[in-house]
N, C-alpha and C. Protein backbone atom coordinates (compact mmCIF):
# COMPACT_ATOMS: atom_id res chain seq x y z
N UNK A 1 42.86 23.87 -78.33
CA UNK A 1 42.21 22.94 -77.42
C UNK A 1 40.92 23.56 -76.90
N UNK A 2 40.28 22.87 -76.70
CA UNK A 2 38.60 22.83 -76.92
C UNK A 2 38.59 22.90 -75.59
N UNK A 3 37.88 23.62 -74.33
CA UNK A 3 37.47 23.55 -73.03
C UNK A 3 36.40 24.11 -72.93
N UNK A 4 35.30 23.61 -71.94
CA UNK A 4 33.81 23.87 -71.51
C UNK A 4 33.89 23.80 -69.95
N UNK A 5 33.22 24.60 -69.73
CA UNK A 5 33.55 24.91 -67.93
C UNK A 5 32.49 25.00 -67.56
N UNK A 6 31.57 24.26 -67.18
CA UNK A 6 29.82 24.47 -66.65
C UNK A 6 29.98 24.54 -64.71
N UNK A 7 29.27 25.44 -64.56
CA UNK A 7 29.11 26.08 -62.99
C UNK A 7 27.90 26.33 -62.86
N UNK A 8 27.46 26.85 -61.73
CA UNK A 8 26.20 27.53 -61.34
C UNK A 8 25.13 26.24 -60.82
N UNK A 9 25.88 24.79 -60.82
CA UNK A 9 25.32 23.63 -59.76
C UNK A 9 25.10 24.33 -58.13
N UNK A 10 24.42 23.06 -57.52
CA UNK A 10 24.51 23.50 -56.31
C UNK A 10 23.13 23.05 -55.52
N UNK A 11 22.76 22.75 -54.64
CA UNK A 11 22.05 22.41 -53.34
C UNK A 11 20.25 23.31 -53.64
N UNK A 12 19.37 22.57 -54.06
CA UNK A 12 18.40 23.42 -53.97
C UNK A 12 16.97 22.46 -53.33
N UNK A 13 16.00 23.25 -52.86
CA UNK A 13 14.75 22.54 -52.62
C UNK A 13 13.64 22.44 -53.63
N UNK A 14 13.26 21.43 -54.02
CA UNK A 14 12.17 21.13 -54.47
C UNK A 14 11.29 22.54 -54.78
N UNK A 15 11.03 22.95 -56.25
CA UNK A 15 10.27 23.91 -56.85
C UNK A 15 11.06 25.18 -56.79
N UNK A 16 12.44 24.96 -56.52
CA UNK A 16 13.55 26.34 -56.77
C UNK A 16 14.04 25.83 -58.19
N UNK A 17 14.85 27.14 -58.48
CA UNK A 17 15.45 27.02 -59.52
C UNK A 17 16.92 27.35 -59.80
N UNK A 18 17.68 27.25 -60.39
CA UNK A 18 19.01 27.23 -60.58
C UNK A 18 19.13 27.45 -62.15
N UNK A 19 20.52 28.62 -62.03
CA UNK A 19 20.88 28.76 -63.55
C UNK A 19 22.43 28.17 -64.25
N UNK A 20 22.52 27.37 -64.99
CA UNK A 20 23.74 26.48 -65.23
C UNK A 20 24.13 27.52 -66.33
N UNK A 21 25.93 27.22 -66.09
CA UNK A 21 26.67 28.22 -68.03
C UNK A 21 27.49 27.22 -67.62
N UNK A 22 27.88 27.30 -69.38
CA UNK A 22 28.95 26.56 -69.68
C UNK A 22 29.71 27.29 -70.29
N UNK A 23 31.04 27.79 -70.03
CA UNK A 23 31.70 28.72 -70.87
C UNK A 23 32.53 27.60 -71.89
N UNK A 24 32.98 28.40 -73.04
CA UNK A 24 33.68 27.82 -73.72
C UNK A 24 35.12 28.42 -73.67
N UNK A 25 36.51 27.83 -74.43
CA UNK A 25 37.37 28.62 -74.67
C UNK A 25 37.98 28.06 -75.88
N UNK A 26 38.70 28.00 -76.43
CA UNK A 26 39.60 27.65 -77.57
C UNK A 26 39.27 27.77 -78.86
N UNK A 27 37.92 27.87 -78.80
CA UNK A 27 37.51 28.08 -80.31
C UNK A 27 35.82 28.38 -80.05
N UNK A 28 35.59 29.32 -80.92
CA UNK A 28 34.09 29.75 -80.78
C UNK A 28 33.15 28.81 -80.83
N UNK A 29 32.02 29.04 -79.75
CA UNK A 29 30.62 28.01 -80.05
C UNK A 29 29.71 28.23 -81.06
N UNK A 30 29.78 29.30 -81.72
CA UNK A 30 29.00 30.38 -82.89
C UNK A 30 28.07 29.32 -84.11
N UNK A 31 29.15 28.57 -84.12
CA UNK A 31 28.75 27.57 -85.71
C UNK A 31 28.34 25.97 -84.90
N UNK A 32 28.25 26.14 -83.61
CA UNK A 32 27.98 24.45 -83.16
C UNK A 32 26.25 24.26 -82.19
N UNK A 33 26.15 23.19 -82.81
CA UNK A 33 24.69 23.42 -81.58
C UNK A 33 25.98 22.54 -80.40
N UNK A 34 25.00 23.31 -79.48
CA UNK A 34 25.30 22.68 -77.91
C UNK A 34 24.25 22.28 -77.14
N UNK A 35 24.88 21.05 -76.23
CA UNK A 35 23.76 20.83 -75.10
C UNK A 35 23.97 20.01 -74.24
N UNK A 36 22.60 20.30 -73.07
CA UNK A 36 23.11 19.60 -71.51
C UNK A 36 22.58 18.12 -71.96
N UNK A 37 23.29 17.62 -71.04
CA UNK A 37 23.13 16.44 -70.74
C UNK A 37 23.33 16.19 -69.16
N UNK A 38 22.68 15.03 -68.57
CA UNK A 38 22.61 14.47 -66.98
C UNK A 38 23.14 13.04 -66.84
N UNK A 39 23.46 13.07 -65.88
CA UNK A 39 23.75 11.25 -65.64
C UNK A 39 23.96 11.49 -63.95
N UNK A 40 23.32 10.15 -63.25
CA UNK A 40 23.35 9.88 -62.21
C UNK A 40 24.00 8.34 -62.74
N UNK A 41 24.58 8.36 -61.04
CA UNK A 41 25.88 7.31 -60.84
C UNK A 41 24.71 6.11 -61.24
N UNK A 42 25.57 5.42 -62.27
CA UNK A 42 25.14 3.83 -62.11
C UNK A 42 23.86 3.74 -63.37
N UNK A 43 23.56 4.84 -64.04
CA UNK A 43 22.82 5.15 -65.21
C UNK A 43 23.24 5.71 -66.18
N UNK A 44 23.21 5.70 -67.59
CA UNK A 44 23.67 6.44 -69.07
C UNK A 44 22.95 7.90 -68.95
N UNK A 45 24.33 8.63 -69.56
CA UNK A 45 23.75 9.71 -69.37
C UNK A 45 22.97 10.26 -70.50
N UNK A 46 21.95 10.75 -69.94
CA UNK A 46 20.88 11.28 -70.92
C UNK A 46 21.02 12.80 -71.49
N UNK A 47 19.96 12.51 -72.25
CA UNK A 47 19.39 14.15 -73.07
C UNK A 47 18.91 15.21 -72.57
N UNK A 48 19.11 15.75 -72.21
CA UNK A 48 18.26 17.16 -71.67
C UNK A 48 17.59 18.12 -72.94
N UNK A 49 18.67 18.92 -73.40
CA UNK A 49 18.32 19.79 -73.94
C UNK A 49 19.45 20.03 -75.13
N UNK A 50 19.09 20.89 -76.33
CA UNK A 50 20.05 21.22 -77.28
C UNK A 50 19.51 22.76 -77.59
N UNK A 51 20.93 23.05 -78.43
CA UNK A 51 20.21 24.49 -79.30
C UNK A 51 21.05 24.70 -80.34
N UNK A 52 20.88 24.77 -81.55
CA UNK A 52 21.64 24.67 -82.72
C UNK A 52 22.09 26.15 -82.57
N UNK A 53 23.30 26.14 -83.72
CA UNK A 53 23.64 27.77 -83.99
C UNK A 53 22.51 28.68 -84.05
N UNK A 54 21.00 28.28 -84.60
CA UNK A 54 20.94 29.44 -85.21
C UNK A 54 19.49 29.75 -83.94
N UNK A 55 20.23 28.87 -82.92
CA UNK A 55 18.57 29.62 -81.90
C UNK A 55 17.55 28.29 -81.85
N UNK A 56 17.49 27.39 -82.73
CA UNK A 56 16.37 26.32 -82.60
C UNK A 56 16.66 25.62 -81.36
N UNK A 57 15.62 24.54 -80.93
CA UNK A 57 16.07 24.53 -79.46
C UNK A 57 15.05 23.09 -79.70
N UNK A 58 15.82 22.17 -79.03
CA UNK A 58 14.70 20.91 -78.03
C UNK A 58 15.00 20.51 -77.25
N UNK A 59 14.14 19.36 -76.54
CA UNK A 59 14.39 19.09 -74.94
C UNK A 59 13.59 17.72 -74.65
N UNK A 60 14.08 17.55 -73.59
CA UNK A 60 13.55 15.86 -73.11
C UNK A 60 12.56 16.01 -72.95
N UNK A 61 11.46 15.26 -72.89
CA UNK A 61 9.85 15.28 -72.23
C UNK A 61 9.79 15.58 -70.69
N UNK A 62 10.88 14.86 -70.13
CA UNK A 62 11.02 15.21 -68.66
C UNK A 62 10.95 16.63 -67.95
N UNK A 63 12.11 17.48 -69.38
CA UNK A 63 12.05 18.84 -68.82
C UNK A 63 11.46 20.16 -69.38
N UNK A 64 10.63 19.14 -70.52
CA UNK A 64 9.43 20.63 -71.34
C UNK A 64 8.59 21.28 -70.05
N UNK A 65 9.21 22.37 -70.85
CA UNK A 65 8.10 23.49 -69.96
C UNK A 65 8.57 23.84 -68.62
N UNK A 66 10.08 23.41 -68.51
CA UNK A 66 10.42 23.79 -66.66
C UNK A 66 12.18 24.16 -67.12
N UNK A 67 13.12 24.09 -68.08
CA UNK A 67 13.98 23.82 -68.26
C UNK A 67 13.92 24.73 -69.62
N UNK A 68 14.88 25.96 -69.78
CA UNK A 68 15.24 26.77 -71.24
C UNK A 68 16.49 27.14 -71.32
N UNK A 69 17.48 26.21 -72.32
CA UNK A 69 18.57 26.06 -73.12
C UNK A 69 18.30 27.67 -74.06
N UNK A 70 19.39 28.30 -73.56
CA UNK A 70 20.22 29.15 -74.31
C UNK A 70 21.17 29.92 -74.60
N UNK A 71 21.75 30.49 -75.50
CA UNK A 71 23.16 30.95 -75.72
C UNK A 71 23.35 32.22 -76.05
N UNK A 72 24.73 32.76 -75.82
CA UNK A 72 24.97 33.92 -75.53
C UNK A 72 26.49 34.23 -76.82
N UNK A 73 26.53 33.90 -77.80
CA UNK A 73 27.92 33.18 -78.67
C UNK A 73 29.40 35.13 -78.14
N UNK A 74 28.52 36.28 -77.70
CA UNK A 74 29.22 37.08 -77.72
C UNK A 74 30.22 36.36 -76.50
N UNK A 75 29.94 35.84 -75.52
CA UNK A 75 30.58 35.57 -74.48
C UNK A 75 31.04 34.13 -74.32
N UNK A 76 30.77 33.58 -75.79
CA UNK A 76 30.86 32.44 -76.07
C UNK A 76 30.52 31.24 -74.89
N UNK A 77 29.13 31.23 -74.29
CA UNK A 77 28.77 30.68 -73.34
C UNK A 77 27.17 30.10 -73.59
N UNK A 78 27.11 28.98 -72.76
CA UNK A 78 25.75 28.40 -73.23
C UNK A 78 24.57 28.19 -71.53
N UNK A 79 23.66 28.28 -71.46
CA UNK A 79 23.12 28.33 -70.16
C UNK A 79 21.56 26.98 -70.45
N UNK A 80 21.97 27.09 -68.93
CA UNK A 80 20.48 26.15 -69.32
C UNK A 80 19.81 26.65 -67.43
N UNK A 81 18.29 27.57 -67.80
CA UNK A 81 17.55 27.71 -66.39
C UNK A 81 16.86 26.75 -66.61
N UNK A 82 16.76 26.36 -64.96
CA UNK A 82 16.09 25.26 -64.38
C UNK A 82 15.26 25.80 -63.78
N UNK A 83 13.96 25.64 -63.78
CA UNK A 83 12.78 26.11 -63.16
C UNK A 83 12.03 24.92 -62.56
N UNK A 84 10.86 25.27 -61.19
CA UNK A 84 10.42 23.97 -60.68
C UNK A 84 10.84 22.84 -61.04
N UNK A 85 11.98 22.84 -59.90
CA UNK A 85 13.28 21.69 -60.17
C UNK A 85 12.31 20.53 -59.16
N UNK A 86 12.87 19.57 -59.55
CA UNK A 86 11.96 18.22 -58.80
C UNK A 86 13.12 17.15 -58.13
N UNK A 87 13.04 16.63 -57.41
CA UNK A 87 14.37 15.32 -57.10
C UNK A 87 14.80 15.15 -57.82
N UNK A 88 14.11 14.73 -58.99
CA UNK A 88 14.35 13.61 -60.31
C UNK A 88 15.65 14.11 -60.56
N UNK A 89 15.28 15.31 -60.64
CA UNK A 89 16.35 16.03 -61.50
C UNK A 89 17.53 15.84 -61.04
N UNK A 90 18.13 15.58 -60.03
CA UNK A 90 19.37 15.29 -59.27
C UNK A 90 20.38 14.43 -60.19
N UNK A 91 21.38 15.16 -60.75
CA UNK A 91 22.16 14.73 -61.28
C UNK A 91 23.42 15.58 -61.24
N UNK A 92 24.43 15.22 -62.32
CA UNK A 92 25.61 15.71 -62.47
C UNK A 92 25.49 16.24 -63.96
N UNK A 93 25.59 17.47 -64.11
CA UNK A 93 25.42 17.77 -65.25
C UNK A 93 26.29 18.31 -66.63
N UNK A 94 25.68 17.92 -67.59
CA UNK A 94 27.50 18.01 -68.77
C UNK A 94 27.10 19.03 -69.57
N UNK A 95 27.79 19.55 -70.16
CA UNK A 95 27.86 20.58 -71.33
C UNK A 95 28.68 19.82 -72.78
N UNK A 96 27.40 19.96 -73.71
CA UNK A 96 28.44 19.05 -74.65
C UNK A 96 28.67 20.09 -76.31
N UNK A 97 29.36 20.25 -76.62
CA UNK A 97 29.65 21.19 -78.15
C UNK A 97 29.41 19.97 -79.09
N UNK A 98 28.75 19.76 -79.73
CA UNK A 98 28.42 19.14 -80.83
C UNK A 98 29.26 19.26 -82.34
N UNK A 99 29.59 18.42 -83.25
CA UNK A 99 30.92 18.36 -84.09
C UNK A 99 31.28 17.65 -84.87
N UNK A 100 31.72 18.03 -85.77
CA UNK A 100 33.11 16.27 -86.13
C UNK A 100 33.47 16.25 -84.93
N UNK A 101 33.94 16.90 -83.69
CA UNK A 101 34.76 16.19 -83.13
C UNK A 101 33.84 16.81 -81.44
N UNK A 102 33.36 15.94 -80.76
CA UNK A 102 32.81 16.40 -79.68
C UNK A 102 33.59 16.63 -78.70
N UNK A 103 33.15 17.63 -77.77
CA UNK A 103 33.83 17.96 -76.53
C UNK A 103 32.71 18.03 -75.52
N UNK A 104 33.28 17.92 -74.03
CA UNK A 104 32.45 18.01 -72.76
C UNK A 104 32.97 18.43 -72.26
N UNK A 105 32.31 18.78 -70.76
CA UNK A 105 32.69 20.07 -70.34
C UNK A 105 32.98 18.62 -68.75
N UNK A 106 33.47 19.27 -67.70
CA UNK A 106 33.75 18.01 -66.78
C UNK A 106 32.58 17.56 -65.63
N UNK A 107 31.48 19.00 -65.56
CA UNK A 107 30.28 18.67 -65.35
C UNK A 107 29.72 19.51 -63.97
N UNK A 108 28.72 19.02 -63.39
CA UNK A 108 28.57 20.68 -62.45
C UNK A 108 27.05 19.61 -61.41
N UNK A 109 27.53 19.32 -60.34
CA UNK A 109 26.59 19.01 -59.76
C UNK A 109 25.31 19.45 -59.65
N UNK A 110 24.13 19.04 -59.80
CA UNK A 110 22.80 19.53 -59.18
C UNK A 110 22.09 18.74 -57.99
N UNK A 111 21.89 18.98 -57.38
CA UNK A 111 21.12 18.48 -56.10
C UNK A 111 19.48 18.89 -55.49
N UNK A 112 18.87 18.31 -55.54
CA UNK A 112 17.32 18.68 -55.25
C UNK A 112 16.86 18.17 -54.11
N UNK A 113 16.62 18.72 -53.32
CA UNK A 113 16.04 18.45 -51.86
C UNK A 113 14.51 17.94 -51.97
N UNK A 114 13.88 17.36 -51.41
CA UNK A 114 12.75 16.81 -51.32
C UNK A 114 11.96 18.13 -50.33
């Protein structure tokens, strides 16, 4: 059984930054791209960011250049820093393993102060 545990949410002001992981357990992330995803209540949740096995990496237009997806496969864990964070950004955030068979992680609040 497949589990993703994303932490490191939490309460910040406008132009701070915050660092998100998603740990994995049950089976290695080594061979899967992974990635965040956001959703605020009452909207589909969107794209953030990805990073295939081998290190390649993309990202929403929203968060080029403020936002870097990456992985750590010894500790089998995936991170995403948030840099000059903005309101917008205020969401709930997912960790997803990519697959035949997808998994999510249950998600990790972010909050941005004005």
């Amino acid at each position: 059984q497949v589990q993703l545990v994303e932490s490191g949410g939490g309460l910040v002001q406008a132009g701070g930054s915050l660092r998100l992981s998603c740990a994995a357990s049950g089976s290695t992330i080594s061979p899967n791209t992974m990635g965040w995803f956001r959703q605020v209540p009452g909207k589909q949740r969107e794209f953030v960011a990805r990073i295939t096995s081998g290190g390649g990496t993309a990202y929403a237009d929203s968060v080029k250049g403020r936002f870097t997806i990456s992985r750590d496969n010894a500790k089998n864990t995936v991170y995403l820093q948030m840099n000059s964070l903005k309101p917008v950004d205020t969401a709930v955030y997912y960790c997803k393993r990519f697959g035949p068979t997808e998994y999510w992680g249950q998600g990790t609040q972010v909050t941005v102060s004005s």
